[in-house]
C-alpha atoms as a PDB file:
ATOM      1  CA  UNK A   1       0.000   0.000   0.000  1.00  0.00           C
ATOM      2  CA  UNK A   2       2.812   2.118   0.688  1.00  0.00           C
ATOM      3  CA  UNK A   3       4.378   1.957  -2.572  1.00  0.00           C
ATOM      4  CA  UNK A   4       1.380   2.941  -4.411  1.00  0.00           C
ATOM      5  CA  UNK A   5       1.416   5.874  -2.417  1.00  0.00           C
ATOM      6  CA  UNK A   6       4.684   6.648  -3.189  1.00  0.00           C
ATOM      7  CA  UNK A   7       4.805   5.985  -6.723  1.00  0.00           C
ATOM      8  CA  UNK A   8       1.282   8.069  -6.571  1.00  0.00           C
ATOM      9  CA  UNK A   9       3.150  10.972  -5.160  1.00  0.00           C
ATOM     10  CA  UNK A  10       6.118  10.926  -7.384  1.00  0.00           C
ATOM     11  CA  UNK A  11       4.097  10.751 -10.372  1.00  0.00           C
ATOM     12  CA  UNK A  12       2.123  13.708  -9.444  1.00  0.00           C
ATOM     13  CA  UNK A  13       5.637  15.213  -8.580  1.00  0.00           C
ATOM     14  CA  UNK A  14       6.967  14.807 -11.822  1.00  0.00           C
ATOM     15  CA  UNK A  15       3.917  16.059 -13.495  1.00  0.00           C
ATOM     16  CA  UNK A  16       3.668  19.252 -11.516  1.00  0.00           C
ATOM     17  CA  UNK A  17       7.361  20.258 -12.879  1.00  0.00           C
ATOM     18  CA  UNK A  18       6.363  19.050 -16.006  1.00  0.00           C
ATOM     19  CA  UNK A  19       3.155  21.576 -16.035  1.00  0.00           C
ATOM     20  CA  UNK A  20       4.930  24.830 -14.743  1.00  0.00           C
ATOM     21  CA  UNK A  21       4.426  27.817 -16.396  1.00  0.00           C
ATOM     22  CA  UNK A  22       7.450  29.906 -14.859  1.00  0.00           C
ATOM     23  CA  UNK A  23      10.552  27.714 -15.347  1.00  0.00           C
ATOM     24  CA  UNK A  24      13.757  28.764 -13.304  1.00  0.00           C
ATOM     25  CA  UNK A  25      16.915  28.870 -15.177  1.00  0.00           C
ATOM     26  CA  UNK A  26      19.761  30.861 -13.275  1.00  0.00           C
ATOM     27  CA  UNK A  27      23.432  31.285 -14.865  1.00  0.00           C
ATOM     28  CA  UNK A  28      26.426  30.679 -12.543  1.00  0.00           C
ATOM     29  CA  UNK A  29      26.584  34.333 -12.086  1.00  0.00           C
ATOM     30  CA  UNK A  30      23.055  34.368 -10.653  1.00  0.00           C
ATOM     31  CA  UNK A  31      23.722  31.608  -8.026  1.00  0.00           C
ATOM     32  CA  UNK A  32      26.611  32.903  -6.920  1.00  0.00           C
ATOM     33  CA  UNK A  33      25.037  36.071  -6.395  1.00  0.00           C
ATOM     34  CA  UNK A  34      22.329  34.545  -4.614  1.00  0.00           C
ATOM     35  CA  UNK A  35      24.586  32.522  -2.085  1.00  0.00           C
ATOM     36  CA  UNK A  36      26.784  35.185  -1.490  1.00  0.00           C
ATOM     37  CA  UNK A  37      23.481  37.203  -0.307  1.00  0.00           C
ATOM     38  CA  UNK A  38      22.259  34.425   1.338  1.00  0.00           C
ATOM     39  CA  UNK A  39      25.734  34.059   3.346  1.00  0.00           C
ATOM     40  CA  UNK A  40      25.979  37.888   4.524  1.00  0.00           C
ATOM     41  CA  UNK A  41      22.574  37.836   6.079  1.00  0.00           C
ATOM     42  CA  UNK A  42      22.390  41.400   5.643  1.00  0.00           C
ATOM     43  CA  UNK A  43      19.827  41.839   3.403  1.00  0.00           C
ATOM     44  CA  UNK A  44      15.790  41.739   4.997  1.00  0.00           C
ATOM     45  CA  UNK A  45      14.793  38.349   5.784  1.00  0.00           C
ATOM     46  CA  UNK A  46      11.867  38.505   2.542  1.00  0.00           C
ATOM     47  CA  UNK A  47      15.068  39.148   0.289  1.00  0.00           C
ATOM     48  CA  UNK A  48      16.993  36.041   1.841  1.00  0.00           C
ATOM     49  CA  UNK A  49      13.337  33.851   1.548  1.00  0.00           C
ATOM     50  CA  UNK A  50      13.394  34.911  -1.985  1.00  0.00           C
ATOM     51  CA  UNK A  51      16.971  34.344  -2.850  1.00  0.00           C
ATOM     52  CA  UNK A  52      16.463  30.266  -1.006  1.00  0.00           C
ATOM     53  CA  UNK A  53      13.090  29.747  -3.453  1.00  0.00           C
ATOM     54  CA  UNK A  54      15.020  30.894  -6.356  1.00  0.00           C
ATOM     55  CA  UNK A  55      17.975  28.621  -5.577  1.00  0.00           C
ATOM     56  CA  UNK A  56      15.875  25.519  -4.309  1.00  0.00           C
ATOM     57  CA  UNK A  57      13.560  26.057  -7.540  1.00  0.00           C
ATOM     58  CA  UNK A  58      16.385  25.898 -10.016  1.00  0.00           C
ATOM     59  CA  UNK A  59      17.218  22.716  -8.186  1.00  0.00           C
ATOM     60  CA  UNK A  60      14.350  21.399  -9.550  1.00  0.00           C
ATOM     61  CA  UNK A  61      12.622  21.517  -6.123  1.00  0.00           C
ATOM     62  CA  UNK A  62       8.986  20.978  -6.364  1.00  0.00           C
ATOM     63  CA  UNK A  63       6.760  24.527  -5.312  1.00  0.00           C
ATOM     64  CA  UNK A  64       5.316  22.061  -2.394  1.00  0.00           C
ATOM     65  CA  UNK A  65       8.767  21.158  -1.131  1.00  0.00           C
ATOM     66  CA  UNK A  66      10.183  24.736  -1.519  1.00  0.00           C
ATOM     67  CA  UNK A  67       6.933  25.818   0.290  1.00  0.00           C
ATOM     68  CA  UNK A  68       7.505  23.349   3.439  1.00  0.00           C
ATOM     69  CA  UNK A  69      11.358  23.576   3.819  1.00  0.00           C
ATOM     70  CA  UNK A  70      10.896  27.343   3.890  1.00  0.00           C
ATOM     71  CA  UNK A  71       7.681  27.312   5.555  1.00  0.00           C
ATOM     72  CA  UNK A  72       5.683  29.940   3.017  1.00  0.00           C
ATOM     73  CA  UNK A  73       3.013  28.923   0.958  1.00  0.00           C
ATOM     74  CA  UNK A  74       2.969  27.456  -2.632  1.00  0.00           C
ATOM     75  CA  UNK A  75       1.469  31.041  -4.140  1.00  0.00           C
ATOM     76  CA  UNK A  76       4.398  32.401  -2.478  1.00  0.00           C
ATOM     77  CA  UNK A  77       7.003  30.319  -4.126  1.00  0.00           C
ATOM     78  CA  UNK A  78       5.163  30.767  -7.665  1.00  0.00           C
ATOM     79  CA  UNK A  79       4.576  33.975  -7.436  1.00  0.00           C
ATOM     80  CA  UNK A  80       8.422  34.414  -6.920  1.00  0.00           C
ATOM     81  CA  UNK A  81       9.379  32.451  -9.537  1.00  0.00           C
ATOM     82  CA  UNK A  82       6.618  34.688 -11.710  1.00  0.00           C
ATOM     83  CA  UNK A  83       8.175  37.335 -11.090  1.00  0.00           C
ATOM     84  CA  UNK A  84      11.679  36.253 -11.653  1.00  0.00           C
ATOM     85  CA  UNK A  85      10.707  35.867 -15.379  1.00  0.00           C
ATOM     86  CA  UNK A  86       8.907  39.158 -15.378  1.00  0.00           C
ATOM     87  CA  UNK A  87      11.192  41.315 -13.401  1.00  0.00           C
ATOM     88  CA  UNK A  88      14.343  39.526 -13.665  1.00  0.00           C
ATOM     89  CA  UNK A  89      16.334  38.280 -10.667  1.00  0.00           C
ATOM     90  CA  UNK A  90      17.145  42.276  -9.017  1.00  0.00           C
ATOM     91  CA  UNK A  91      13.057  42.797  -9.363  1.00  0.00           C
ATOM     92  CA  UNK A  92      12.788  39.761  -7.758  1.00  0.00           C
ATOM     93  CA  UNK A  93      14.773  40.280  -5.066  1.00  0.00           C
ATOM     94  CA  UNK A  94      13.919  43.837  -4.440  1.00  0.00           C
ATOM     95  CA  UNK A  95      10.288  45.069  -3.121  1.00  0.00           C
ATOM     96  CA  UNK A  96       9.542  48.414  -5.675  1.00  0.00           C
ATOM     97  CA  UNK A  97       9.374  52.103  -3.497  1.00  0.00           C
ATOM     98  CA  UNK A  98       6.103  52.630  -2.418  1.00  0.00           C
ATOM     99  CA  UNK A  99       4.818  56.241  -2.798  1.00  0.00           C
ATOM    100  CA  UNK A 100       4.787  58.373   0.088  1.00  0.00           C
ATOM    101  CA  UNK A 101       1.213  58.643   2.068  1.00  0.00           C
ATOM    102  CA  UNK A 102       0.662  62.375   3.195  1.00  0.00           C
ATOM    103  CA  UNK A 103       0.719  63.328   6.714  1.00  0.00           C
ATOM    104  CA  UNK A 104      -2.870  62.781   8.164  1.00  0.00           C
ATOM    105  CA  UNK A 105      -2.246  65.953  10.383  1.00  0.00           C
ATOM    106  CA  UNK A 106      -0.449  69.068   9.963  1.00  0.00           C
ATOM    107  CA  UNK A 107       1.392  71.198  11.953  1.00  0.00           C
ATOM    108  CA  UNK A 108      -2.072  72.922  13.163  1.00  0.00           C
ATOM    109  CA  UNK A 109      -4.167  69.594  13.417  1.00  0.00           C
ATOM    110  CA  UNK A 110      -0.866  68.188  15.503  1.00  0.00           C
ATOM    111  CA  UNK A 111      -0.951  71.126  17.895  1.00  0.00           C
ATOM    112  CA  UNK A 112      -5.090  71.190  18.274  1.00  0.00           C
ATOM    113  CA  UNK A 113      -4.860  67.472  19.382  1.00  0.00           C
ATOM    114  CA  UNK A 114      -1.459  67.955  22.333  1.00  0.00           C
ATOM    115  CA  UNK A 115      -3.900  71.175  23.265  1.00  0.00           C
ATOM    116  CA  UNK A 116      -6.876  68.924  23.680  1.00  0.00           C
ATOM    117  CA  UNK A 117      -4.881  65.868  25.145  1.00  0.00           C
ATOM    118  CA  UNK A 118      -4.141  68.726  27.885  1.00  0.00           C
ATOM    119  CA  UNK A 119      -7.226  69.719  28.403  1.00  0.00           C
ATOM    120  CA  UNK A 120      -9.362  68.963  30.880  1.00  0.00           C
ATOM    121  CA  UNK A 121     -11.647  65.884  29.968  1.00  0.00           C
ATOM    122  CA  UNK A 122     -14.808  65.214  29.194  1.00  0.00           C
ATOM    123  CA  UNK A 123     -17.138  65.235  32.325  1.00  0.00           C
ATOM    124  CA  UNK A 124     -17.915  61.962  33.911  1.00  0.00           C
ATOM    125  CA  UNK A 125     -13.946  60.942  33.203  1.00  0.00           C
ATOM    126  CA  UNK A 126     -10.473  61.654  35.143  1.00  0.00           C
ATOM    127  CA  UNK A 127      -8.243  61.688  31.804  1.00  0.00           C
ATOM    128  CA  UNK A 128      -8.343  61.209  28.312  1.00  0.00           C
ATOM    129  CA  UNK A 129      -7.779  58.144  26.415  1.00  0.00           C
ATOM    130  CA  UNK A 130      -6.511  57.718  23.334  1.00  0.00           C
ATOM    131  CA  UNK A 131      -9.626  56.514  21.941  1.00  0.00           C
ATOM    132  CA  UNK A 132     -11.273  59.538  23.344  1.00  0.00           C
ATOM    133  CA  UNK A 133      -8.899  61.425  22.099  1.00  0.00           C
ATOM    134  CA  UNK A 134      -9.473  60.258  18.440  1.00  0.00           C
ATOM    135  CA  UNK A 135     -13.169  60.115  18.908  1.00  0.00           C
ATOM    136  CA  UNK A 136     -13.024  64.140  19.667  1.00  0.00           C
ATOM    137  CA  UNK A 137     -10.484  64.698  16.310  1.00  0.00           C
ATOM    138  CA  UNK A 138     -13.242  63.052  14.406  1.00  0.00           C
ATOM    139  CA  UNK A 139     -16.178  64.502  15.794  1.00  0.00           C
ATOM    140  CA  UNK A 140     -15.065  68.439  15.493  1.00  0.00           C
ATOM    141  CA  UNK A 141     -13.995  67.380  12.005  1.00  0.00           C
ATOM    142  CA  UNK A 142     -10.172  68.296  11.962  1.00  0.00           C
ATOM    143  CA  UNK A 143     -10.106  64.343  10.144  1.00  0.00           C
ATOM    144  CA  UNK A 144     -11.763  62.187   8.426  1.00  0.00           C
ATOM    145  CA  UNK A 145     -11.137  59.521  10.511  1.00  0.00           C
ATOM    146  CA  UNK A 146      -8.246  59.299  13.008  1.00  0.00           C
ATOM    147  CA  UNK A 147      -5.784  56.042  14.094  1.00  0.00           C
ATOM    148  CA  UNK A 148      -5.652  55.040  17.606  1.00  0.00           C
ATOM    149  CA  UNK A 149      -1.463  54.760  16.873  1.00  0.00           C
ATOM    150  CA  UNK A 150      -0.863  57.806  15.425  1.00  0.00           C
ATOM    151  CA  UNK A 151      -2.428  59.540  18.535  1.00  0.00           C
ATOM    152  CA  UNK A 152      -0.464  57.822  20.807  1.00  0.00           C
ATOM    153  CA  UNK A 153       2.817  58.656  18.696  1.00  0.00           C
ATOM    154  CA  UNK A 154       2.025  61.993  18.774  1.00  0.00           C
ATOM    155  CA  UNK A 155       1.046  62.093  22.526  1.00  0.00           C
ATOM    156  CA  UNK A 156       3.884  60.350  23.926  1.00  0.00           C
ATOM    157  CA  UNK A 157       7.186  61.238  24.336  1.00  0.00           C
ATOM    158  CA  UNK A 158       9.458  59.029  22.794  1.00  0.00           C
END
């Protein structure tokens, strides 16, 4: 029974590289490049995950196997090697800059909320929260809507 199994799962193995749609061919160049950066462990630990898929998938590792050793999911690993034929191997490697997101408060909107974090509070409590403290932003419509986080960055001293 066992070797049914087993010649069951290496047959469905074998046709899974067979069926890939992203094939992963690196030159020696490319590996090296990929060990060294694996090696220094300076790079951000996605970068390094990346670098291992790449190398374990022109192995000829299956996307299953790839997925367990490294312990990321299958859509992970094809996705990666996706967008090592669409990017090439520095896209791959490398997430692409994000735009900046403007500053939900301004100088004046910053200065409104330390004034009313100083304030006294609202009847019925002994300080202000930082959900209160939100809630009030919102309400007298100096935002649209306010993060919990950001008032608490704001309001406490680092």
């Amino acid at each position: 029974m066992r070797q049914v199994f087993g010649k069951l799962i290496e047959v469905l193995a074998t046709v899974s590289i067979m069926a890939k749609k992203y094939t992963v061919n690196l030159s020696n160049e490319e590996v090296e490049k990929l060990r060294s950066l694996i090696k220094t462990g300076k790079s951000k630990a996605r970068t390094i995950t990346r670098a291992h898929i790449l190398l374990m998938a022109s192995e000829g590792e299956t996307d299953a196997t790839i997925a367990d050793r490294l312990r990321v999911s299958v859509s992970t690993v094809e996705r990666t090697r996706a967008k090592l034929i669409k990017s090439g191997i520095e896209g791959t490697l490398n997430d692409r800059p994000h735009p900046p997101k403007p500053r939900k408060l301004d100088g004046f909107k910053e200065a409104f909320l330390i004034a009313t974090a100083c304030s006294k509070p609202p009847n019925g409590r002994t300080r202000w929260t930082l959900k209160l403290l939100a809630d009030r932003i919102v309400r007298i419509e100096i935002v649209d809507s306010m993060w919990i986080l950001l008032v608490m960055k704001l309001c406490v001293p680092i």
